[in-house]
PDB file of N, CA and C in Angstrom:
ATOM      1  N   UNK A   1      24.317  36.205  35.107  1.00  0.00           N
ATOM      2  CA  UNK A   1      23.355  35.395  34.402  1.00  0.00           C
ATOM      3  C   UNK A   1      23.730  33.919  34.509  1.00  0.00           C
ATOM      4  N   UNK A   2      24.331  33.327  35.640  1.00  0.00           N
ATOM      5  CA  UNK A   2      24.799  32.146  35.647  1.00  0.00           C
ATOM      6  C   UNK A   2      23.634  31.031  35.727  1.00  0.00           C
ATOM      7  N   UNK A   3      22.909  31.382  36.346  1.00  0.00           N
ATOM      8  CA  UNK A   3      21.416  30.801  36.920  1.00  0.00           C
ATOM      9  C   UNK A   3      20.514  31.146  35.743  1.00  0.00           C
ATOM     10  N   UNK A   4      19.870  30.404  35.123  1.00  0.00           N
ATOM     11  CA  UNK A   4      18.862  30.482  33.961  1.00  0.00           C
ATOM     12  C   UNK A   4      17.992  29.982  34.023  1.00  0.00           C
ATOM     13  N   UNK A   5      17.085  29.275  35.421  1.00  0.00           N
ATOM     14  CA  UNK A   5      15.913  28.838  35.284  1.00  0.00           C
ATOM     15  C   UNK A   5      14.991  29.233  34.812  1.00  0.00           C
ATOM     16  N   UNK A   6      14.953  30.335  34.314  1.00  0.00           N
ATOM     17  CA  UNK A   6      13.667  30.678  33.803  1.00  0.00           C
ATOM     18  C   UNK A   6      13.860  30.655  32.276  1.00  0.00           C
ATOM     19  N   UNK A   7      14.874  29.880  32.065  1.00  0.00           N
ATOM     20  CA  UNK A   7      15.043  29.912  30.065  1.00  0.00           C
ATOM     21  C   UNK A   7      15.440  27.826  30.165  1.00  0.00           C
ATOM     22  N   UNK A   8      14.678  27.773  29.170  1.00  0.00           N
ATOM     23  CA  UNK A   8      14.652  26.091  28.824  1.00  0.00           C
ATOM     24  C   UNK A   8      14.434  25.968  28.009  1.00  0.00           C
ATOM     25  N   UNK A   9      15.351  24.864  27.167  1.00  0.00           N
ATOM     26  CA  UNK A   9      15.727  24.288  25.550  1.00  0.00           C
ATOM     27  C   UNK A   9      14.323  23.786  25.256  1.00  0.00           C
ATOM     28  N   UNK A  10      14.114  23.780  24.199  1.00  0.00           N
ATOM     29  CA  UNK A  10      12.923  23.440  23.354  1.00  0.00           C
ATOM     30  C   UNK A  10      13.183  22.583  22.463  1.00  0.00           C
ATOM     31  N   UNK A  11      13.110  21.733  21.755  1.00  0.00           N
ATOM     32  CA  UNK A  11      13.575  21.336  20.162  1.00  0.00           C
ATOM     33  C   UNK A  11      13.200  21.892  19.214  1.00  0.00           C
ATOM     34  N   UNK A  12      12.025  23.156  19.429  1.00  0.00           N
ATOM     35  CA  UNK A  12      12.011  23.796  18.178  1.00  0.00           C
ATOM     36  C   UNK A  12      12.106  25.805  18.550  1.00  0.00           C
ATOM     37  N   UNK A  13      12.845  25.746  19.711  1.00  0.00           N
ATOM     38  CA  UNK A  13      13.297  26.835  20.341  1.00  0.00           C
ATOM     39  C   UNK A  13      13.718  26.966  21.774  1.00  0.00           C
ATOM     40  N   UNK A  14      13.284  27.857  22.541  1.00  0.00           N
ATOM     41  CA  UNK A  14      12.960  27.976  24.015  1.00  0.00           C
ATOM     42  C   UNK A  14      11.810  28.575  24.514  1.00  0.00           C
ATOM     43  N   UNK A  15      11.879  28.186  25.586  1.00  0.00           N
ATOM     44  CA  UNK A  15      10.572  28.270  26.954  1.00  0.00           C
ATOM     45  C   UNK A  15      11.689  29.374  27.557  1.00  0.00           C
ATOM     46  N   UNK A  16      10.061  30.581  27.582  1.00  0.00           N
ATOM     47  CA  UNK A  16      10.995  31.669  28.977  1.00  0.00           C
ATOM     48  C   UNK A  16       9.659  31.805  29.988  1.00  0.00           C
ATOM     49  N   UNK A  17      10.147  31.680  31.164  1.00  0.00           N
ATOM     50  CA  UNK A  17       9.355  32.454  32.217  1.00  0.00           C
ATOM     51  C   UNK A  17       9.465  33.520  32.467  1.00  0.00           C
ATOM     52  N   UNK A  18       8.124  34.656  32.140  1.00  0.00           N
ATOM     53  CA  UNK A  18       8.522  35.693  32.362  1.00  0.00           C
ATOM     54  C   UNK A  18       7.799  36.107  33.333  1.00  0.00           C
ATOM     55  N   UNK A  19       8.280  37.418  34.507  1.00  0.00           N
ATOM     56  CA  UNK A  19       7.342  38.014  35.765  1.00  0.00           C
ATOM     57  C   UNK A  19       7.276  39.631  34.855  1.00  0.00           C
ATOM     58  N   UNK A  20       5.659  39.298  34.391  1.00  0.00           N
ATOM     59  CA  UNK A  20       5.441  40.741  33.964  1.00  0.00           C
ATOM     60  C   UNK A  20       4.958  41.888  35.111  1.00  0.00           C
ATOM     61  N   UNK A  21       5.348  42.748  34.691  1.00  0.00           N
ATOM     62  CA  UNK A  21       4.934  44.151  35.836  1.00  0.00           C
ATOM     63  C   UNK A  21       4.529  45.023  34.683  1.00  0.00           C
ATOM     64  N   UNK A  22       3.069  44.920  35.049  1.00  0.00           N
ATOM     65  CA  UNK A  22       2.308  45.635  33.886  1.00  0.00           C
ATOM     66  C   UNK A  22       2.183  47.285  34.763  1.00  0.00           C
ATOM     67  N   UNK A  23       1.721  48.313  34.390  1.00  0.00           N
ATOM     68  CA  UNK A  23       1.524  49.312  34.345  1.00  0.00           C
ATOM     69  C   UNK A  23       3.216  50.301  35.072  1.00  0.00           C
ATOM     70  N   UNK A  24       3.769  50.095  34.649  1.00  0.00           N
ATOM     71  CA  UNK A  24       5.302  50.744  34.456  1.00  0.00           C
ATOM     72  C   UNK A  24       5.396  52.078  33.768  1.00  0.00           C
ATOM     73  N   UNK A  25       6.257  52.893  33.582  1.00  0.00           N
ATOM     74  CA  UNK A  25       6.329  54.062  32.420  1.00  0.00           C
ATOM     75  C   UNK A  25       6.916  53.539  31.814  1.00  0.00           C
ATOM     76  N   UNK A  26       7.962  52.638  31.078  1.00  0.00           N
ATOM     77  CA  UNK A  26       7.929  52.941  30.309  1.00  0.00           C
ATOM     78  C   UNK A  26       8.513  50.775  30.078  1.00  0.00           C
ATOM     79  N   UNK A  27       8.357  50.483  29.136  1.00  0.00           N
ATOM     80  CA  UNK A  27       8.105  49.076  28.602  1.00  0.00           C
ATOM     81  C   UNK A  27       9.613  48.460  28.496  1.00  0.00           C
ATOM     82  N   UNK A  28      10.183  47.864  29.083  1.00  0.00           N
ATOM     83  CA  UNK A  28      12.051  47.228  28.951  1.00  0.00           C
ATOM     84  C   UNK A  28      12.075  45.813  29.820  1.00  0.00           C
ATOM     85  N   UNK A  29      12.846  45.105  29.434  1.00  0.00           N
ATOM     86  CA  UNK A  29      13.416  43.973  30.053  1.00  0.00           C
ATOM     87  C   UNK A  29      14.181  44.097  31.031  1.00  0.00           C
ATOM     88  N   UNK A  30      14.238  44.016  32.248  1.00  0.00           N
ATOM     89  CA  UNK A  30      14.777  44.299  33.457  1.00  0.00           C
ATOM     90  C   UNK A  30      15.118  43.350  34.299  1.00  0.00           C
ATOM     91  N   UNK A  31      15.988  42.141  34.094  1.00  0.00           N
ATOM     92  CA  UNK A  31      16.389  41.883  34.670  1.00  0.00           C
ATOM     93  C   UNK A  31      15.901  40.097  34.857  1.00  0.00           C
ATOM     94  N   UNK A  32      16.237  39.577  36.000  1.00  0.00           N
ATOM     95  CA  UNK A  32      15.806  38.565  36.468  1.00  0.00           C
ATOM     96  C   UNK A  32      14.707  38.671  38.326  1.00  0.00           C
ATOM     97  N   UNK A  33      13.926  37.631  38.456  1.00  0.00           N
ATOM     98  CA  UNK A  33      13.034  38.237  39.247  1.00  0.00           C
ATOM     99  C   UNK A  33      12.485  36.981  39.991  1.00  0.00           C
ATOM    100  N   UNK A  34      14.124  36.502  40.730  1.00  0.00           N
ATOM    101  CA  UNK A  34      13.285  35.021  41.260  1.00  0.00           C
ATOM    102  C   UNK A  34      13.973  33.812  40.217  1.00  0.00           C
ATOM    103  N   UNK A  35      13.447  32.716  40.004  1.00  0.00           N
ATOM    104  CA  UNK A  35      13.557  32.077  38.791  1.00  0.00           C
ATOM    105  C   UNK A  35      12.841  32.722  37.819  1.00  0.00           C
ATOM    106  N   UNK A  36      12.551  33.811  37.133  1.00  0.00           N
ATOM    107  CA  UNK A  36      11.865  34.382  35.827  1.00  0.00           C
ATOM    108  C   UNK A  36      12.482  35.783  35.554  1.00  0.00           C
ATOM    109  N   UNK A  37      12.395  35.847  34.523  1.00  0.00           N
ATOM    110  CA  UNK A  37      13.134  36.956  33.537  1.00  0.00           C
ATOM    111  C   UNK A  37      12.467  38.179  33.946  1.00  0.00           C
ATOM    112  N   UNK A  38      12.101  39.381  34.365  1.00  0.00           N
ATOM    113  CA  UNK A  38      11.460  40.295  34.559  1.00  0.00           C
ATOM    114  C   UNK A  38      11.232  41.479  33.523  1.00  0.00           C
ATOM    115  N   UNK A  39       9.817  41.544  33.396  1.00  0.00           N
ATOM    116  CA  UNK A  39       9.823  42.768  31.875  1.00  0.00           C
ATOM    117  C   UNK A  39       8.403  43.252  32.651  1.00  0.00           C
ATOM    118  N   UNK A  40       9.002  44.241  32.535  1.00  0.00           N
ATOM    119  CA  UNK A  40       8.312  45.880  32.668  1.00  0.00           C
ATOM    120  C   UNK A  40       7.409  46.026  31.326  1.00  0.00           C
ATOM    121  N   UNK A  41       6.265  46.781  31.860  1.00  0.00           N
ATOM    122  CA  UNK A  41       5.041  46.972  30.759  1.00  0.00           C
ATOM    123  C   UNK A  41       4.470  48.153  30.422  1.00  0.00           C
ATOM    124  N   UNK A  42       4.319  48.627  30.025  1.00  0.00           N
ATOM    125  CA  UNK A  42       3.795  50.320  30.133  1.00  0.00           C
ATOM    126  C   UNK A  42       2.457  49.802  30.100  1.00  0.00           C
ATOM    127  N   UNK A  43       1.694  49.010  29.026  1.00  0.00           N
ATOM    128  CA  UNK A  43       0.779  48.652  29.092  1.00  0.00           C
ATOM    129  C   UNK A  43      -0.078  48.141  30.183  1.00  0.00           C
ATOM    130  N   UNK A  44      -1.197  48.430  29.850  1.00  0.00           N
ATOM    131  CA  UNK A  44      -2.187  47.847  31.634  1.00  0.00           C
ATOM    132  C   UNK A  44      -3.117  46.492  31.175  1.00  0.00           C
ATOM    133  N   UNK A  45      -3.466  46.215  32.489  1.00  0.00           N
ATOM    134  CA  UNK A  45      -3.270  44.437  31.482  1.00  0.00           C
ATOM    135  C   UNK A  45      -5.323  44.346  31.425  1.00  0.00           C
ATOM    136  N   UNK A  46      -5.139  45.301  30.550  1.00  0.00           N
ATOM    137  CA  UNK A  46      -6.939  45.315  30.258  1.00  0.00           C
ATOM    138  C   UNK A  46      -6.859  44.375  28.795  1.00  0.00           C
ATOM    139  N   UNK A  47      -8.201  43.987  28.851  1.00  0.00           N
ATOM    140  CA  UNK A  47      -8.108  43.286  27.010  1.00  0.00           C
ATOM    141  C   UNK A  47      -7.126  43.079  26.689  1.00  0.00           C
ATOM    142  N   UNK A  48      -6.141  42.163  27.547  1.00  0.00           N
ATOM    143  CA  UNK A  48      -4.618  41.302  26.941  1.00  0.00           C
ATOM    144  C   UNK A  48      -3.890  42.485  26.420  1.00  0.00           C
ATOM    145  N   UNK A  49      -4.030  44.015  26.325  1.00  0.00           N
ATOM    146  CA  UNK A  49      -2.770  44.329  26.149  1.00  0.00           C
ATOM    147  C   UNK A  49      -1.795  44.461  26.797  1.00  0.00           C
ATOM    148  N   UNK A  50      -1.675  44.136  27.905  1.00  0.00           N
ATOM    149  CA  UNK A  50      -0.408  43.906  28.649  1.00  0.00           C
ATOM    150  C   UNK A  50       0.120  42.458  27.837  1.00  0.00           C
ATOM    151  N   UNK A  51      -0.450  41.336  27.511  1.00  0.00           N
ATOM    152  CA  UNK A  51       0.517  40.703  27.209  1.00  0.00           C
ATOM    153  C   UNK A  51       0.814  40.495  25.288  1.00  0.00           C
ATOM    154  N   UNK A  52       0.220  41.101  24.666  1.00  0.00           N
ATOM    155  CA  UNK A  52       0.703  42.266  23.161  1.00  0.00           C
ATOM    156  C   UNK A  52       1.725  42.772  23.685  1.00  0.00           C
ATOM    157  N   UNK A  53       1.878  43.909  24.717  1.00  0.00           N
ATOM    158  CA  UNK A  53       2.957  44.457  24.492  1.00  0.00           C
ATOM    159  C   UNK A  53       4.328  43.505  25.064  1.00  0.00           C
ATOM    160  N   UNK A  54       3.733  42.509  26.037  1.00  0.00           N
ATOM    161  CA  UNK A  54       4.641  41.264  26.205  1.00  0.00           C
ATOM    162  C   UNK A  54       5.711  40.225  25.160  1.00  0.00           C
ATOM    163  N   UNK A  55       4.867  40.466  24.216  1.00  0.00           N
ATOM    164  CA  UNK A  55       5.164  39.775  23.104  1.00  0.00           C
ATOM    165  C   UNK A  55       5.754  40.494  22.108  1.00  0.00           C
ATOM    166  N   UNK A  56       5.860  42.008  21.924  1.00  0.00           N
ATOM    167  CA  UNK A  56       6.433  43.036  21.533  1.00  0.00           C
ATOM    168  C   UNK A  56       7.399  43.355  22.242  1.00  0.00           C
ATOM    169  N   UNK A  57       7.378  43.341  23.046  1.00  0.00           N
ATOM    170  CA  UNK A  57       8.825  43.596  23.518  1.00  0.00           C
ATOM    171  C   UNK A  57      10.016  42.854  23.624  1.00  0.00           C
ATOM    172  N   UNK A  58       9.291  41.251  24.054  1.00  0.00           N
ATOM    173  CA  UNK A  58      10.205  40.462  23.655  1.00  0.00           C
ATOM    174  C   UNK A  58      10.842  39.907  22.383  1.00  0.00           C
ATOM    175  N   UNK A  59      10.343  40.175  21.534  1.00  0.00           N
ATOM    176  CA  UNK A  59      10.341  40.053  19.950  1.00  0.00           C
ATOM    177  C   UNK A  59      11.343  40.991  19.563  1.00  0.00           C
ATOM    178  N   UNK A  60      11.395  42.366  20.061  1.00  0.00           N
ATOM    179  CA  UNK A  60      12.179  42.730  20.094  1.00  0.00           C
ATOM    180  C   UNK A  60      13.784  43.044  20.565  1.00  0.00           C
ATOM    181  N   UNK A  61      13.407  42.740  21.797  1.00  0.00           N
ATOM    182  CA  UNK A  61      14.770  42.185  22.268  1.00  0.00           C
ATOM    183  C   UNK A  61      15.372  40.919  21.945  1.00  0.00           C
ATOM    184  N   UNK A  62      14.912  40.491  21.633  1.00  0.00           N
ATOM    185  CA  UNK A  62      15.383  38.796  21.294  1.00  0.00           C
ATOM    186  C   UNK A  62      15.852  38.961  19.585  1.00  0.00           C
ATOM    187  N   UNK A  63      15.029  39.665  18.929  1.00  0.00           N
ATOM    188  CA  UNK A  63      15.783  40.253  17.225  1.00  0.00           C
ATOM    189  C   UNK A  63      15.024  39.280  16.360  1.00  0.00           C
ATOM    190  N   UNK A  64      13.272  38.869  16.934  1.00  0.00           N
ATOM    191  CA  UNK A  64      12.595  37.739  15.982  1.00  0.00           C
ATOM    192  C   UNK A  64      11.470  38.927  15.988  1.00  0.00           C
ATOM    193  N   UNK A  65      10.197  38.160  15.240  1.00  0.00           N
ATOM    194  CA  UNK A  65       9.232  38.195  14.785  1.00  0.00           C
ATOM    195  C   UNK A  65       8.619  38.261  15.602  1.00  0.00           C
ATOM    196  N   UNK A  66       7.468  39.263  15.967  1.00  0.00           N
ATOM    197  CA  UNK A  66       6.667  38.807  16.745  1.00  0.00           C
ATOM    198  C   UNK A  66       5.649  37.239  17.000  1.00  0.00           C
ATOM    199  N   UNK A  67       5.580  36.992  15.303  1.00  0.00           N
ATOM    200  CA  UNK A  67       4.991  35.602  15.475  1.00  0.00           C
ATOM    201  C   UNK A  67       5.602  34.199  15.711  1.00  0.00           C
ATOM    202  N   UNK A  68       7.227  34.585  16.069  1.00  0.00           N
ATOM    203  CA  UNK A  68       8.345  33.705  16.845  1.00  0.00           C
ATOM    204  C   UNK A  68       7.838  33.251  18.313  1.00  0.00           C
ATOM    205  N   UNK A  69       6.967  34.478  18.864  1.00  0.00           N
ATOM    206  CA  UNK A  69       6.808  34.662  19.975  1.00  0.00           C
ATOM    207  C   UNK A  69       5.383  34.053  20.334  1.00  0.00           C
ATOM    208  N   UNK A  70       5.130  33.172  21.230  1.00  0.00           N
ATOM    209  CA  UNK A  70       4.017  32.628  21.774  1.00  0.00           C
ATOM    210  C   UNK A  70       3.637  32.392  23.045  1.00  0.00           C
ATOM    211  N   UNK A  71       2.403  33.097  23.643  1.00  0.00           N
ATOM    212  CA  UNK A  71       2.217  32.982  24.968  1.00  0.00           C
ATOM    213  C   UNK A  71       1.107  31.692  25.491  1.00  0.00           C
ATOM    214  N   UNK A  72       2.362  30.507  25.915  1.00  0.00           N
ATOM    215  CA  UNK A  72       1.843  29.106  26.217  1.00  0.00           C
ATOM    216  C   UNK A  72       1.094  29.191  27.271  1.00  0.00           C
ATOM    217  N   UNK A  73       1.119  30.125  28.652  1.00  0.00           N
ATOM    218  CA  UNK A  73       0.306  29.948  30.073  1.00  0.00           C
ATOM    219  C   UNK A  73       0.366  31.361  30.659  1.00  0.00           C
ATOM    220  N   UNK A  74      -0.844  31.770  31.431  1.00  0.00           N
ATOM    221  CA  UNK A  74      -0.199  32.719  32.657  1.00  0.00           C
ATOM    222  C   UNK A  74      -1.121  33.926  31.316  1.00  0.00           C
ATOM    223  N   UNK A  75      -1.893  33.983  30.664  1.00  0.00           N
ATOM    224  CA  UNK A  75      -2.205  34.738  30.176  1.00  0.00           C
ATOM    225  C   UNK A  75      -3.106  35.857  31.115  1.00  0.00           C
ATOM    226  N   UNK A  76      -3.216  35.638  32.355  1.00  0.00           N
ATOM    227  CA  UNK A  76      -4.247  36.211  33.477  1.00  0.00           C
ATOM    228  C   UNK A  76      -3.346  36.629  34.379  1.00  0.00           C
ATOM    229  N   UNK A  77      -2.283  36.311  34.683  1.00  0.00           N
ATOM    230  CA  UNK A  77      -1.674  36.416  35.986  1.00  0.00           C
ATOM    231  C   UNK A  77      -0.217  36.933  35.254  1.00  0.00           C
ATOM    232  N   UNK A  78       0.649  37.121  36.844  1.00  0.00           N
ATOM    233  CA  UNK A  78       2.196  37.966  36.326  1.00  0.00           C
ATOM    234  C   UNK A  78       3.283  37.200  35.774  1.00  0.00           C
ATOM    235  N   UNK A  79       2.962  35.518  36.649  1.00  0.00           N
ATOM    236  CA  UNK A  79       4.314  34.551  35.663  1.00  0.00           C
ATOM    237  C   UNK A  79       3.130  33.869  34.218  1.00  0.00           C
ATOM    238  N   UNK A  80       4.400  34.222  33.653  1.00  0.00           N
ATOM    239  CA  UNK A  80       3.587  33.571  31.987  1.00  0.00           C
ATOM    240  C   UNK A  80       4.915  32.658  31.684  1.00  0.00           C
ATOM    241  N   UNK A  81       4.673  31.678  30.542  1.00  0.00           N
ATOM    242  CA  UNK A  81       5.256  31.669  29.908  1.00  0.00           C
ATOM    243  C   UNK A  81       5.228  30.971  28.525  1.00  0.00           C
ATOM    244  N   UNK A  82       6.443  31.437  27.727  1.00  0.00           N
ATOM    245  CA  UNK A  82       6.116  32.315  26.283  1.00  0.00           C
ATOM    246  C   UNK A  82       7.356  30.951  25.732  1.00  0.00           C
ATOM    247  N   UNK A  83       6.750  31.317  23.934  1.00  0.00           N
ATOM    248  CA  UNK A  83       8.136  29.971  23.351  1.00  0.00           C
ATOM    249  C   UNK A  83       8.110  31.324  22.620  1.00  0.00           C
ATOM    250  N   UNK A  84       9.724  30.646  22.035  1.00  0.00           N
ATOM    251  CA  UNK A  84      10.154  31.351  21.062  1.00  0.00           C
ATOM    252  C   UNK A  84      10.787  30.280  20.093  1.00  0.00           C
ATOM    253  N   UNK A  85      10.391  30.844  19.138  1.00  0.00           N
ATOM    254  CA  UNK A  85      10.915  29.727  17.731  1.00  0.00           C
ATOM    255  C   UNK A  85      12.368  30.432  17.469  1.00  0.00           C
ATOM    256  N   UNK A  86      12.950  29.422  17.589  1.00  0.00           N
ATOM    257  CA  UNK A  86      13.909  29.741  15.902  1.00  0.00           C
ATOM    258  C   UNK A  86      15.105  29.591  17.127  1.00  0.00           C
ATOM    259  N   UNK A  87      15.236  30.117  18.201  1.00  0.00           N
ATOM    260  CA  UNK A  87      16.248  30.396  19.072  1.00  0.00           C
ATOM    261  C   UNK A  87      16.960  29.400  19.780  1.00  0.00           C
ATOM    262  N   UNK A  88      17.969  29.101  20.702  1.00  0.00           N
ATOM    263  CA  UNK A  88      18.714  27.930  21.354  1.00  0.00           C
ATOM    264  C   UNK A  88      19.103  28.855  22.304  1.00  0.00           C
ATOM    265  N   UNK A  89      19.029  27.812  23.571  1.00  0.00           N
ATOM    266  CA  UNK A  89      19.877  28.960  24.569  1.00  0.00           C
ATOM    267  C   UNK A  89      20.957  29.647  24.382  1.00  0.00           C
ATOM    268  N   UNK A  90      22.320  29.808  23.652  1.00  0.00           N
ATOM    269  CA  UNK A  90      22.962  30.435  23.811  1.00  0.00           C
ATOM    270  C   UNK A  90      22.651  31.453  23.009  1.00  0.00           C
ATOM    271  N   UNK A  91      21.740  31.416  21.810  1.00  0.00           N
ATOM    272  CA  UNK A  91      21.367  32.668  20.844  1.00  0.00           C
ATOM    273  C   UNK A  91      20.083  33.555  22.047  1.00  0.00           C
ATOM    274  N   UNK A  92      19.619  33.109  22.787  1.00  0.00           N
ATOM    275  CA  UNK A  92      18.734  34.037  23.709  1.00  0.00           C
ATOM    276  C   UNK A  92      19.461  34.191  24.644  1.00  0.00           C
ATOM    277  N   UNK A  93      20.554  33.594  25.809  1.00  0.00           N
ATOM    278  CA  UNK A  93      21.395  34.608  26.572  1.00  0.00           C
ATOM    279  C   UNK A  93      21.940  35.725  25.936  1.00  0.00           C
ATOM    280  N   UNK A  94      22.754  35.082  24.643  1.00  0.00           N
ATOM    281  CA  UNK A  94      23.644  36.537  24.181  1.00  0.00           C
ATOM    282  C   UNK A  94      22.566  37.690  23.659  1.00  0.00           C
ATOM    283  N   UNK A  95      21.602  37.378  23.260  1.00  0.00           N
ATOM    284  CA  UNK A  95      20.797  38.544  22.860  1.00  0.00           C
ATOM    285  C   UNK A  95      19.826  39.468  23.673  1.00  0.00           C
ATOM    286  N   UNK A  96      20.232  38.729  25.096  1.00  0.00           N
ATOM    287  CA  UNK A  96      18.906  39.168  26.332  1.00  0.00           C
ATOM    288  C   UNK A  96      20.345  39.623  27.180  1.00  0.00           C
ATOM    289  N   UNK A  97      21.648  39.153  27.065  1.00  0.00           N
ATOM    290  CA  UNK A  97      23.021  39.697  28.305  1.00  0.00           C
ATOM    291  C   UNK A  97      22.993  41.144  28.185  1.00  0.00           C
ATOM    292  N   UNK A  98      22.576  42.333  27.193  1.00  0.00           N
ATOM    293  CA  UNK A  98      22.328  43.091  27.614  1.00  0.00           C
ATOM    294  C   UNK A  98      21.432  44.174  28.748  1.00  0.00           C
ATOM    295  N   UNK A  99      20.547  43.242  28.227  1.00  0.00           N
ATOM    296  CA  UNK A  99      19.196  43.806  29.651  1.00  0.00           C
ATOM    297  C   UNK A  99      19.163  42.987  30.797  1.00  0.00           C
ATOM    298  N   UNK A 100      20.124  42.355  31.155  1.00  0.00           N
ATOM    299  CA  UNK A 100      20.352  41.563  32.710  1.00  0.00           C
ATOM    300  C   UNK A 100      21.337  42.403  33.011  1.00  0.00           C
TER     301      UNK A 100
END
């Protein structure tokens, strides 16, 4: 995880780029994918629930609120990206170093 372009300081959290892969079995954070974080979707990206469960999943891995979680761009396409309140980079590496 030395390389983190796809995670950037915020002043009132961080910016993640994420490469979603919607229709998956089963919904997890997997990795890095390029410069962007890679998360798997079970969801299919009809009526935005692919990116609900985007925002659910990351909410969960990260240990916030879903309403921590906000999807700033990319709401149509596979790179998005999402803020998260409350967090600083080193509180979202250590809480995401498991699923890399």
């Amino acid at each position: 995880m030395a390389d983190a372009s796809w995670l950037t300081p915020r002043t009132d959290g961080v910016e993640l780029v994420v490469h979603a892969c919607p229709g998956a079995k089963q919904s997890a954070v997997g990795g890095v994918h390029g410069a962007a974080l890679r998360v798997r979707l079970a969801a299919r990206p009809v009526e935005g629930a692919a990116n609900q469960e985007l925002v659910r999943i990351l909410a969960e891995a990260l240990g916030v609120s879903r309403r921590a979680v906000t999807l700033r761009s990319g709401a149509r396409g596979r790179t998005k990206r999402l803020h998260v309140a409350g967090l600083d980079v080193a509180q979202t590496r250590a809480r995401l170093g498991p699923y890399l």
